[in-house]
C-alpha atoms as a PDB file:
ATOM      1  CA  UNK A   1       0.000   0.000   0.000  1.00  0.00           C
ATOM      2  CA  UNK A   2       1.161   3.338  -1.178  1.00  0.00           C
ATOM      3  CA  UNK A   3       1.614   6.388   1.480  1.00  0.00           C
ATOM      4  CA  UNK A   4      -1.109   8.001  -0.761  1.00  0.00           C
ATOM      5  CA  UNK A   5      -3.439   4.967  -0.711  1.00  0.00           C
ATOM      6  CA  UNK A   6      -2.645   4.700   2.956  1.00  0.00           C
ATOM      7  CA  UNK A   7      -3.091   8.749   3.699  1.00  0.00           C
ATOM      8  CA  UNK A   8      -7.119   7.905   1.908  1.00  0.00           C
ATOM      9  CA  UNK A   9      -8.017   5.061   4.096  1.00  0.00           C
ATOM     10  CA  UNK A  10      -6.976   7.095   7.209  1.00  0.00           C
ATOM     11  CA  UNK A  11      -8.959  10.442   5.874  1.00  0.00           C
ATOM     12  CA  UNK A  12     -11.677   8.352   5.281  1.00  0.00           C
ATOM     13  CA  UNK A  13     -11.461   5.960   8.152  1.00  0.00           C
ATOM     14  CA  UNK A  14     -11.370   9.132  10.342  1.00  0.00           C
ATOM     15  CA  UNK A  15     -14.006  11.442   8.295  1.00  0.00           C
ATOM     16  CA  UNK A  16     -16.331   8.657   9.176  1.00  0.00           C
ATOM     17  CA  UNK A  17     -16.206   7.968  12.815  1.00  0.00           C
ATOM     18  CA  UNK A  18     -16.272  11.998  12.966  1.00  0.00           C
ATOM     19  CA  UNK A  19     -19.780  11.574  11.049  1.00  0.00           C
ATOM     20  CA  UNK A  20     -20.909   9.162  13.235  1.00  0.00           C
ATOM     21  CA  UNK A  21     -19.932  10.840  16.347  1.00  0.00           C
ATOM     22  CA  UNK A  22     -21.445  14.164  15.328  1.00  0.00           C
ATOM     23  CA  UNK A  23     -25.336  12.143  14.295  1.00  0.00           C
ATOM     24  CA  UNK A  24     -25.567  10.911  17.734  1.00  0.00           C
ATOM     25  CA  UNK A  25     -23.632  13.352  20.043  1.00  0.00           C
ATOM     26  CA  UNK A  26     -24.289  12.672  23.587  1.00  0.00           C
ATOM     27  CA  UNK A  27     -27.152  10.154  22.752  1.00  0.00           C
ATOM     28  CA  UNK A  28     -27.968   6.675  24.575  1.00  0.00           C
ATOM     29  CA  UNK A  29     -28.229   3.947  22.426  1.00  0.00           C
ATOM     30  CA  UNK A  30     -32.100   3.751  24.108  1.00  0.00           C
ATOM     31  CA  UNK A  31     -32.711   7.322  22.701  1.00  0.00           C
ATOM     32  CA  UNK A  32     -31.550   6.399  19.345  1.00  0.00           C
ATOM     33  CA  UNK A  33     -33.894   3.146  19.330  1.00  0.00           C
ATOM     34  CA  UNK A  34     -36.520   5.215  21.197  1.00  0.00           C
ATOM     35  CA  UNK A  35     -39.855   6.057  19.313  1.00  0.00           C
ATOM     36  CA  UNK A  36     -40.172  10.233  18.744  1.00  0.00           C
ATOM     37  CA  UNK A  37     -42.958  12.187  17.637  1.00  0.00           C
ATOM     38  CA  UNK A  38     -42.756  12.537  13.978  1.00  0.00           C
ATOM     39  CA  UNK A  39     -40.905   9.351  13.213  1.00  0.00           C
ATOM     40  CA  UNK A  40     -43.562   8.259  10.816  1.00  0.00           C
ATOM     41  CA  UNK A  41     -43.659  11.310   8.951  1.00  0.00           C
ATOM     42  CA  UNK A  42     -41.377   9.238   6.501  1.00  0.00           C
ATOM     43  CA  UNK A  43     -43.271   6.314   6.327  1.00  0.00           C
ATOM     44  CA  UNK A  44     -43.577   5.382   2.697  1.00  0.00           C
ATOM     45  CA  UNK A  45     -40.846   7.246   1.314  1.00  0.00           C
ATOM     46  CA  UNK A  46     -37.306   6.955  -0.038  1.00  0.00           C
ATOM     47  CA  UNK A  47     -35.284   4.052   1.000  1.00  0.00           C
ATOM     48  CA  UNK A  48     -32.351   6.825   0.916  1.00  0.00           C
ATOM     49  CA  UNK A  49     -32.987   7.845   4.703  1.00  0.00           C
ATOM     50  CA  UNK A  50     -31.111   9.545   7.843  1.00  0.00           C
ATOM     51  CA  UNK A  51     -32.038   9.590  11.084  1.00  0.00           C
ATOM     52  CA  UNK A  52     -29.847  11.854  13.627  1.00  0.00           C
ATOM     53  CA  UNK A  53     -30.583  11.926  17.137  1.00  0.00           C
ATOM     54  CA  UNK A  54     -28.714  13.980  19.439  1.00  0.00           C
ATOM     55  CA  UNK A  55     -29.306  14.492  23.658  1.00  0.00           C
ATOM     56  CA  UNK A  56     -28.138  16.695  26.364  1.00  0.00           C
ATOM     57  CA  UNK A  57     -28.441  17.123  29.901  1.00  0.00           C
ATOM     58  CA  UNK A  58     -29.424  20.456  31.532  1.00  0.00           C
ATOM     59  CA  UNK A  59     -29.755  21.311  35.034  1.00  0.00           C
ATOM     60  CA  UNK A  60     -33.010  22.672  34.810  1.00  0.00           C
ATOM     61  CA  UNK A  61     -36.684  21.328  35.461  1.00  0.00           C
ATOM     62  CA  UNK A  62     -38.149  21.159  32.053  1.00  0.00           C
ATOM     63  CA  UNK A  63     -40.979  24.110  32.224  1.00  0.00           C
ATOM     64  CA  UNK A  64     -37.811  26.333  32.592  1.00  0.00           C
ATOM     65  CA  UNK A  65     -36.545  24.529  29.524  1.00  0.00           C
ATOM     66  CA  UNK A  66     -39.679  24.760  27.397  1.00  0.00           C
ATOM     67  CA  UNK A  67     -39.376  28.597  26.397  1.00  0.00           C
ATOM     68  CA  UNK A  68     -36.039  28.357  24.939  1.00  0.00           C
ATOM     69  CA  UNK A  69     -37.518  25.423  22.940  1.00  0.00           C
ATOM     70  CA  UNK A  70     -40.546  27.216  22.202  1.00  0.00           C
ATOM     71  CA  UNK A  71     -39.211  30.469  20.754  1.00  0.00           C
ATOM     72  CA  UNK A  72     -36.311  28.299  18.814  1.00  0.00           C
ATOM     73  CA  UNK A  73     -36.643  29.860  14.927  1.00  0.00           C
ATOM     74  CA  UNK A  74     -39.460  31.892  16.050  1.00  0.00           C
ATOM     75  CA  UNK A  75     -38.243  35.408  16.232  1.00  0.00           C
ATOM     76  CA  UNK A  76     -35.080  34.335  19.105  1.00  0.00           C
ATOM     77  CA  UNK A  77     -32.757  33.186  16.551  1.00  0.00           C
ATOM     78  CA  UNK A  78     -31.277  29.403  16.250  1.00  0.00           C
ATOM     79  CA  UNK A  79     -28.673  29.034  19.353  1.00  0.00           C
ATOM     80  CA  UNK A  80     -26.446  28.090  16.854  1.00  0.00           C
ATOM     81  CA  UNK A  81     -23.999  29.379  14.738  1.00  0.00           C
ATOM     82  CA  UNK A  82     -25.092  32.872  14.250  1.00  0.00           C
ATOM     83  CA  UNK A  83     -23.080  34.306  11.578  1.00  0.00           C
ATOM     84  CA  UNK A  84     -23.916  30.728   9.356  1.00  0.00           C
ATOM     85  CA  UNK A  85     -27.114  30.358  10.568  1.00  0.00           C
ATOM     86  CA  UNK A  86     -29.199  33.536  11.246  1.00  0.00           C
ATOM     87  CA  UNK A  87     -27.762  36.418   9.194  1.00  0.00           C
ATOM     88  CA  UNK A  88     -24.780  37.610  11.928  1.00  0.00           C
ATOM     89  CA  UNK A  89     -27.776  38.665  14.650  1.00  0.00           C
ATOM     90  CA  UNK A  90     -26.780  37.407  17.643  1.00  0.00           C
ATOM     91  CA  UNK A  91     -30.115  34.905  18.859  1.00  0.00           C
ATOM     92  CA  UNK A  92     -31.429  35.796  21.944  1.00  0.00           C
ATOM     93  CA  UNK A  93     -29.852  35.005  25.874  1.00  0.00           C
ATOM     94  CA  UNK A  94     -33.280  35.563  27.385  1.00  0.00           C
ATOM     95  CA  UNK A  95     -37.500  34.857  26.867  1.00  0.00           C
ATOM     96  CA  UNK A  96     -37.973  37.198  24.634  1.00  0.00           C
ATOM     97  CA  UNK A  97     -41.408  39.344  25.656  1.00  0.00           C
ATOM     98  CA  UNK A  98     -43.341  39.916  22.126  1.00  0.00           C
ATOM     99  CA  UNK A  99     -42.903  36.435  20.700  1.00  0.00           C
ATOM    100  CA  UNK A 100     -46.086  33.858  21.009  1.00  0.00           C
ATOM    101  CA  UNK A 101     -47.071  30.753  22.302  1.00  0.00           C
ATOM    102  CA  UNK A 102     -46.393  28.104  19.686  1.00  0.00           C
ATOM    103  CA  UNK A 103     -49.222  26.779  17.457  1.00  0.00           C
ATOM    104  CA  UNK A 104     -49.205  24.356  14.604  1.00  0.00           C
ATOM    105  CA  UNK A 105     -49.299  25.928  11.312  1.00  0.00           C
ATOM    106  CA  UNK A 106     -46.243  28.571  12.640  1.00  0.00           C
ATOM    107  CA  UNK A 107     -43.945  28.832   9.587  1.00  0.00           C
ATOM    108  CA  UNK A 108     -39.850  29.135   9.534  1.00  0.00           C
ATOM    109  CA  UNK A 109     -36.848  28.302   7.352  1.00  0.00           C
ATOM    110  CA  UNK A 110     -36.729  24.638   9.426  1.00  0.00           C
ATOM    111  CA  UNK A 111     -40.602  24.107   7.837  1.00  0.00           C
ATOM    112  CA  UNK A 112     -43.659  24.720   9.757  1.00  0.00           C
ATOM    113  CA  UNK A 113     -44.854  23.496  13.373  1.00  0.00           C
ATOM    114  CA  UNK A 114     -46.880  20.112  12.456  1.00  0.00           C
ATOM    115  CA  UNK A 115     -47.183  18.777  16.098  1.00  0.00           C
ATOM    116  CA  UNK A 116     -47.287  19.788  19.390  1.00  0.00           C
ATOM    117  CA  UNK A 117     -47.573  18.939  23.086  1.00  0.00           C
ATOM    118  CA  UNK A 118     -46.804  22.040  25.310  1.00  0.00           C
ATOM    119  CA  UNK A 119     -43.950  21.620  27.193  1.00  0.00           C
ATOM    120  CA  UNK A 120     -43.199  18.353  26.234  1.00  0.00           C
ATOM    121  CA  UNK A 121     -42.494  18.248  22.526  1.00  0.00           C
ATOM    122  CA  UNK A 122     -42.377  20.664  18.438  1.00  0.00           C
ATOM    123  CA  UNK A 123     -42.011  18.739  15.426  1.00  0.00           C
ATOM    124  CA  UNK A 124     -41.347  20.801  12.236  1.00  0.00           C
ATOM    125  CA  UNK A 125     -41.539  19.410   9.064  1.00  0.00           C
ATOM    126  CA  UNK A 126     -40.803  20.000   5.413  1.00  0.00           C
ATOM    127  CA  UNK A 127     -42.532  18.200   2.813  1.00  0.00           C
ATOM    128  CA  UNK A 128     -40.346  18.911  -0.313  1.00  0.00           C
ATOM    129  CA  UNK A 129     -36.894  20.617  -0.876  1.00  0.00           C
ATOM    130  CA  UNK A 130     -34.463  20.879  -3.338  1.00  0.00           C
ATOM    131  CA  UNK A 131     -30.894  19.644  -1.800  1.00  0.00           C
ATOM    132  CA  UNK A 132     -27.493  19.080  -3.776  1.00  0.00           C
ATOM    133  CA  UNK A 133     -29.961  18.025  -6.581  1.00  0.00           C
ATOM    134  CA  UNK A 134     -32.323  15.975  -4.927  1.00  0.00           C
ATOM    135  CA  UNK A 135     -35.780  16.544  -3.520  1.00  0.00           C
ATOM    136  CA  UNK A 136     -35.356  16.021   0.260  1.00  0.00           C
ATOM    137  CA  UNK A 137     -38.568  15.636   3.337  1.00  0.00           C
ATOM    138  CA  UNK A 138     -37.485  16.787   6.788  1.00  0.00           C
ATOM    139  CA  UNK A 139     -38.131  16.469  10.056  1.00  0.00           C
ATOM    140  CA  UNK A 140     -37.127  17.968  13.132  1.00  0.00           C
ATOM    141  CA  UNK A 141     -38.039  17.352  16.766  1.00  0.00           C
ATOM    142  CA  UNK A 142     -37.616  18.434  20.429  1.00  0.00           C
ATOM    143  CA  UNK A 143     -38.739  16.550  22.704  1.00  0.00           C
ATOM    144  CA  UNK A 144     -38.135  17.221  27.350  1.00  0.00           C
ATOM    145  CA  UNK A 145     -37.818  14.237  29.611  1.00  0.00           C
ATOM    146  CA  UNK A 146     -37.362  14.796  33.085  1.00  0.00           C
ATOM    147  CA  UNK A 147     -34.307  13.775  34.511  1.00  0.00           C
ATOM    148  CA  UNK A 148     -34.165  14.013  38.534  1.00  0.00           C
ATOM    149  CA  UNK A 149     -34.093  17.680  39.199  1.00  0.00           C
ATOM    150  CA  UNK A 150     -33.105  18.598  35.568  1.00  0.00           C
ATOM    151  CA  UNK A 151     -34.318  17.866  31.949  1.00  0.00           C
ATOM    152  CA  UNK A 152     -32.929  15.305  29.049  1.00  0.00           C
ATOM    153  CA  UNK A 153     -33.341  16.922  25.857  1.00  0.00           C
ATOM    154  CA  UNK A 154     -33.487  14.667  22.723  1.00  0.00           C
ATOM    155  CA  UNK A 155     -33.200  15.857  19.329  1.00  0.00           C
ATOM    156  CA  UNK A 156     -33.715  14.070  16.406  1.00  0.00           C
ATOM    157  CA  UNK A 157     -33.803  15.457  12.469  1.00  0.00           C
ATOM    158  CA  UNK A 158     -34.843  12.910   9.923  1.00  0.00           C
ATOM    159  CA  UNK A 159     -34.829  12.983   6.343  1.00  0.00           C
ATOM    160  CA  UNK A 160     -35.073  11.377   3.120  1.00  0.00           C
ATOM    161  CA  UNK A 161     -34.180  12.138  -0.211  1.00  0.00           C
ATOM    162  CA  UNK A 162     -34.962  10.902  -4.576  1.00  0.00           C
ATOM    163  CA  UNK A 163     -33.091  11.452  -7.324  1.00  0.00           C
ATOM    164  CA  UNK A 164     -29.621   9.917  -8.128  1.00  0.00           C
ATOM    165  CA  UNK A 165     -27.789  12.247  -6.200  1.00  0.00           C
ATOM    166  CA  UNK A 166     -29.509  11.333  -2.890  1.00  0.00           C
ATOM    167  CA  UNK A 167     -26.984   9.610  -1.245  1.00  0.00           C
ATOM    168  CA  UNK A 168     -24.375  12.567  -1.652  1.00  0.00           C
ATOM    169  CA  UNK A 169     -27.056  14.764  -0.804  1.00  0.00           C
ATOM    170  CA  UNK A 170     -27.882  13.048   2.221  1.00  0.00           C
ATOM    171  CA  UNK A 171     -23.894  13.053   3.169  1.00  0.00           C
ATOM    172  CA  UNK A 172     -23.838  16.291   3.221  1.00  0.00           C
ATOM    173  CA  UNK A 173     -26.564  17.083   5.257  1.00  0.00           C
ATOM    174  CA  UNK A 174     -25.414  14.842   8.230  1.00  0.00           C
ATOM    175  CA  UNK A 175     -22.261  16.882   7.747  1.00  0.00           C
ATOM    176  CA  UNK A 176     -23.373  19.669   7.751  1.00  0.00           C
ATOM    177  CA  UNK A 177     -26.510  18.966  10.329  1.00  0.00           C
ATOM    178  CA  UNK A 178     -24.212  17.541  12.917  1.00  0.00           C
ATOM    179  CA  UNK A 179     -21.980  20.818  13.380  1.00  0.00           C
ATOM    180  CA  UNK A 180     -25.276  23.118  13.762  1.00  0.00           C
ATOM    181  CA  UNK A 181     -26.998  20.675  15.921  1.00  0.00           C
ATOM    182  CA  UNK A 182     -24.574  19.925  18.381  1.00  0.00           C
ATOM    183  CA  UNK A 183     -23.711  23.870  18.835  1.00  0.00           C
ATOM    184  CA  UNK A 184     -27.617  24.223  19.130  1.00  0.00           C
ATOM    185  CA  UNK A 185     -28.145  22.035  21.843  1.00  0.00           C
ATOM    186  CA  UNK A 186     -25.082  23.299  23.744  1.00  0.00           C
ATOM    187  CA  UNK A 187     -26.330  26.890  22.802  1.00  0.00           C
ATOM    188  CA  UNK A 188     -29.757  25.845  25.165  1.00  0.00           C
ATOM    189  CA  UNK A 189     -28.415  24.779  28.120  1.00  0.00           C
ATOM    190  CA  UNK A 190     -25.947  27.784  28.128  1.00  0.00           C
ATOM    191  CA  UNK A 191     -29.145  29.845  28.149  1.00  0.00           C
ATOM    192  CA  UNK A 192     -31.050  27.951  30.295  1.00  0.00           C
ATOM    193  CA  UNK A 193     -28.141  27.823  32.792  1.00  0.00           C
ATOM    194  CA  UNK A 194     -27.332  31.294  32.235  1.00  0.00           C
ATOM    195  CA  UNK A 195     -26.596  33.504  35.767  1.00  0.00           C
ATOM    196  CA  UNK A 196     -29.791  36.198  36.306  1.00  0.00           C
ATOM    197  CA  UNK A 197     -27.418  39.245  36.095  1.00  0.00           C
ATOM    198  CA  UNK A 198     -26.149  38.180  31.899  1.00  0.00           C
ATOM    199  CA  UNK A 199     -30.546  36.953  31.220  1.00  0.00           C
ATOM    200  CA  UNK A 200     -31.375  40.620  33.166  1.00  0.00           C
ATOM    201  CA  UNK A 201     -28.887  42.390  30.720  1.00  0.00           C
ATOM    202  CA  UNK A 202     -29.633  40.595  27.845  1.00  0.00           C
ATOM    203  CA  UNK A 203     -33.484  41.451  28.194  1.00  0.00           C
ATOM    204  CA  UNK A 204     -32.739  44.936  28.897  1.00  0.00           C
ATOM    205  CA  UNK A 205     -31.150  45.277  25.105  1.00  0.00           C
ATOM    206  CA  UNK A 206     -34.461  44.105  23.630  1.00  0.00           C
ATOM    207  CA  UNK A 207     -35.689  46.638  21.363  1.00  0.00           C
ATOM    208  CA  UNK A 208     -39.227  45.003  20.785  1.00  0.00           C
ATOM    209  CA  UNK A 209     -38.048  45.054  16.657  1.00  0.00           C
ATOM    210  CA  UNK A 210     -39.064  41.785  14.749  1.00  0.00           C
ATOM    211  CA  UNK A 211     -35.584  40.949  13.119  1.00  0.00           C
ATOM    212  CA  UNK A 212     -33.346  41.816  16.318  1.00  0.00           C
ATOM    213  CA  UNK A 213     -32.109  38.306  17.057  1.00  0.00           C
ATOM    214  CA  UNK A 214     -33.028  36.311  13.737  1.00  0.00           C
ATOM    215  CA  UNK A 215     -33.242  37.057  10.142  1.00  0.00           C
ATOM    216  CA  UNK A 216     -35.225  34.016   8.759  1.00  0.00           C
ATOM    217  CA  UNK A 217     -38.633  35.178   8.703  1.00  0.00           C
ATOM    218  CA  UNK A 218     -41.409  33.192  10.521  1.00  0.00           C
ATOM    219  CA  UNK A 219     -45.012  33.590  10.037  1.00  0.00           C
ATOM    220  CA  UNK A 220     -47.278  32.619  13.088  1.00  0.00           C
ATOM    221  CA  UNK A 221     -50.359  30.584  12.870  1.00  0.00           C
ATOM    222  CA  UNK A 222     -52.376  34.097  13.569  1.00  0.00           C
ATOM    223  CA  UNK A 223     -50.486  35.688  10.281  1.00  0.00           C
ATOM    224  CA  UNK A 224     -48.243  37.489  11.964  1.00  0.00           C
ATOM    225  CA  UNK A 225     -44.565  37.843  11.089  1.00  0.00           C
ATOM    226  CA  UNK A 226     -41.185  38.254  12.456  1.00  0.00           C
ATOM    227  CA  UNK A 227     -37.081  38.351  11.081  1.00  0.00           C
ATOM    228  CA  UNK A 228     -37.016  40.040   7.871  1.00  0.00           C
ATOM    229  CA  UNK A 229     -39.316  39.452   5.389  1.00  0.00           C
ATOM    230  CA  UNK A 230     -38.875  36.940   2.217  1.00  0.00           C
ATOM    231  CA  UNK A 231     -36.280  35.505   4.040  1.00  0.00           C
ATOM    232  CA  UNK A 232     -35.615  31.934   3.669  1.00  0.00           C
ATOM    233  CA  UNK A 233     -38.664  29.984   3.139  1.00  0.00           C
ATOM    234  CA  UNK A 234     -41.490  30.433   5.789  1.00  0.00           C
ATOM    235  CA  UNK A 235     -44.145  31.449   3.396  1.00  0.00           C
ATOM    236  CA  UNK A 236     -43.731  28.510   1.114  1.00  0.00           C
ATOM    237  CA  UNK A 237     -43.808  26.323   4.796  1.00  0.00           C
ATOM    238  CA  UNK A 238     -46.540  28.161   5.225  1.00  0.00           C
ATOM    239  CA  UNK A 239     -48.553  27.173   2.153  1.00  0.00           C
ATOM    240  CA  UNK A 240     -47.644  23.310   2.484  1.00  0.00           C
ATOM    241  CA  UNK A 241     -49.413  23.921   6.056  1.00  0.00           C
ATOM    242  CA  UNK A 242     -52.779  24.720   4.417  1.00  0.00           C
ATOM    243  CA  UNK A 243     -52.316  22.168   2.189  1.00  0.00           C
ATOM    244  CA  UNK A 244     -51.787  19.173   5.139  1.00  0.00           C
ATOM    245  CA  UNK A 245     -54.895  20.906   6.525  1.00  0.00           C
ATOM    246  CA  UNK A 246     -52.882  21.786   9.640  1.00  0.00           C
ATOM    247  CA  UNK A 247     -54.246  25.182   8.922  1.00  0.00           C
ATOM    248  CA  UNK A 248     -57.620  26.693   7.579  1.00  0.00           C
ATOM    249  CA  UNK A 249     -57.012  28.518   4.615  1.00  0.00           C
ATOM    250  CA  UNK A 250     -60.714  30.651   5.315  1.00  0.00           C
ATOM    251  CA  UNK A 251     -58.716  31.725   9.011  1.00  0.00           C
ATOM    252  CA  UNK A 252     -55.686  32.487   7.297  1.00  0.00           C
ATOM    253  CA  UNK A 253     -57.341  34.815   5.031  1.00  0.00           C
ATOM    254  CA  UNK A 254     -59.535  36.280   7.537  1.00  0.00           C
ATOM    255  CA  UNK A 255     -56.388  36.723   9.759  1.00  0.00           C
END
């Protein structure tokens, strides 16, 4: 074996137990296996198929973890990489005041809300993408288990993908997916964990404007917006919504 031939099998050997890490960071092998909301959301589909599920630990009950979860690509940014991932606003280190409840039907670049159970569990989903020449379905839950004192936060983004490209396409989206994901989760329990004096500060900087922490628009249920409009995809999102039924196209116009 050559030092070049050798020099591939270690970049490759290497690229893919990075991969691997980074789709189930900090997840149990019984959270991997364990049914989620949403999981069937694929039934039926492409046999080219990802599942990624991802867990943290956060010392916090979970109705103190629920709001950071709730306002997540509503209006408080992403918790993520903020100058990839929400225009170079920096997402939100407290409950931000103006933003609502959750309600199926709300509308943002990760799809729009299709399920619900408050304080407990969001699934978004998107029913049709174009991705590195495929057409790709997502899904993306949250779900809170209590965990003695504190709160065990799963996350788990599914997808499948057609077209001849899907398997590359599906690469790089676990690539990609597993450096925003893990960031995200260690982005809420920063924020949940977060000292009162930094959450008091942060809160007193809120300006009450629609686009100060994110830039991806999202469209609530009710019709209202946030983030800057025609960004990113929520209006599309929030088409496909009235088309599932999930909302009423007679209240959206009436809204």
């Amino acid at each position: 074996m050559t030092w070049v031939a050798l020099f591939l099998v270690l970049v490759f050997a290497g690229g893919s137990a990075l991969l691997r890490w980074g789709t189930r960071w900090g997840s149990k092998t019984e959270e991997r296996t364990r049914v989620m909301p949403g999981d069937d959301y694929l039934d039926g589909g492409s046999p080219s198929r990802v599942a990624m599920t991802r867990a943290i630990s956060i010392a916090a009950p979970p109705e103190r973890v629920w709001p950071w979860i709730a306002q997540l690509g509503r209006g408080a940014g992403w918790y993520s990489v903020d100058w990839l991932d929400n225009g170079r606003r920096i997402s939100a280190q407290h409950v931000v005041s103006w933003i609502p409840e959750p309600a199926p039907g709300d509308a943002t670049a990760v799809g729009y809300l299709r399920h619900m159970d408050s304080g407990q569990a969001l699934v978004w989903w998107v029913d049709g993408v174009r991705f590195f020449g495929s057409r790709a379905r997502l899904v993306t839950c949250f779900r809170l288990y209590s965990e003695g004192r504190g709160t065990r936060l799963i996350s788990r983004m599914s997808a499948d993908a057609v077209g001849p490209p899907a398997p590359l396409a599906l690469l790089v989206f676990r690539a990609v997916d597993s450096i925003m994901a893990r960031r995200q989760l260690l982005g809420i329990r920063d924020r949940v964990e977060l000292g009162p004096e930094r959450r008091s500060t942060s809160r007193a900087t809120e300006t009450g404007s629609g686009d100060q922490y994110q830039s991806y628009e999202v469209i609530y249920a009710g019709g209202e917006s946030a983030g800057v409009a025609g960004k990113e995809h929520a209006a599309r999102w929030r088409e496909s919504a009235i088309e599932d039924g999930i909302l009423e196209a007679t209240s959206v116009a009436s809204g």
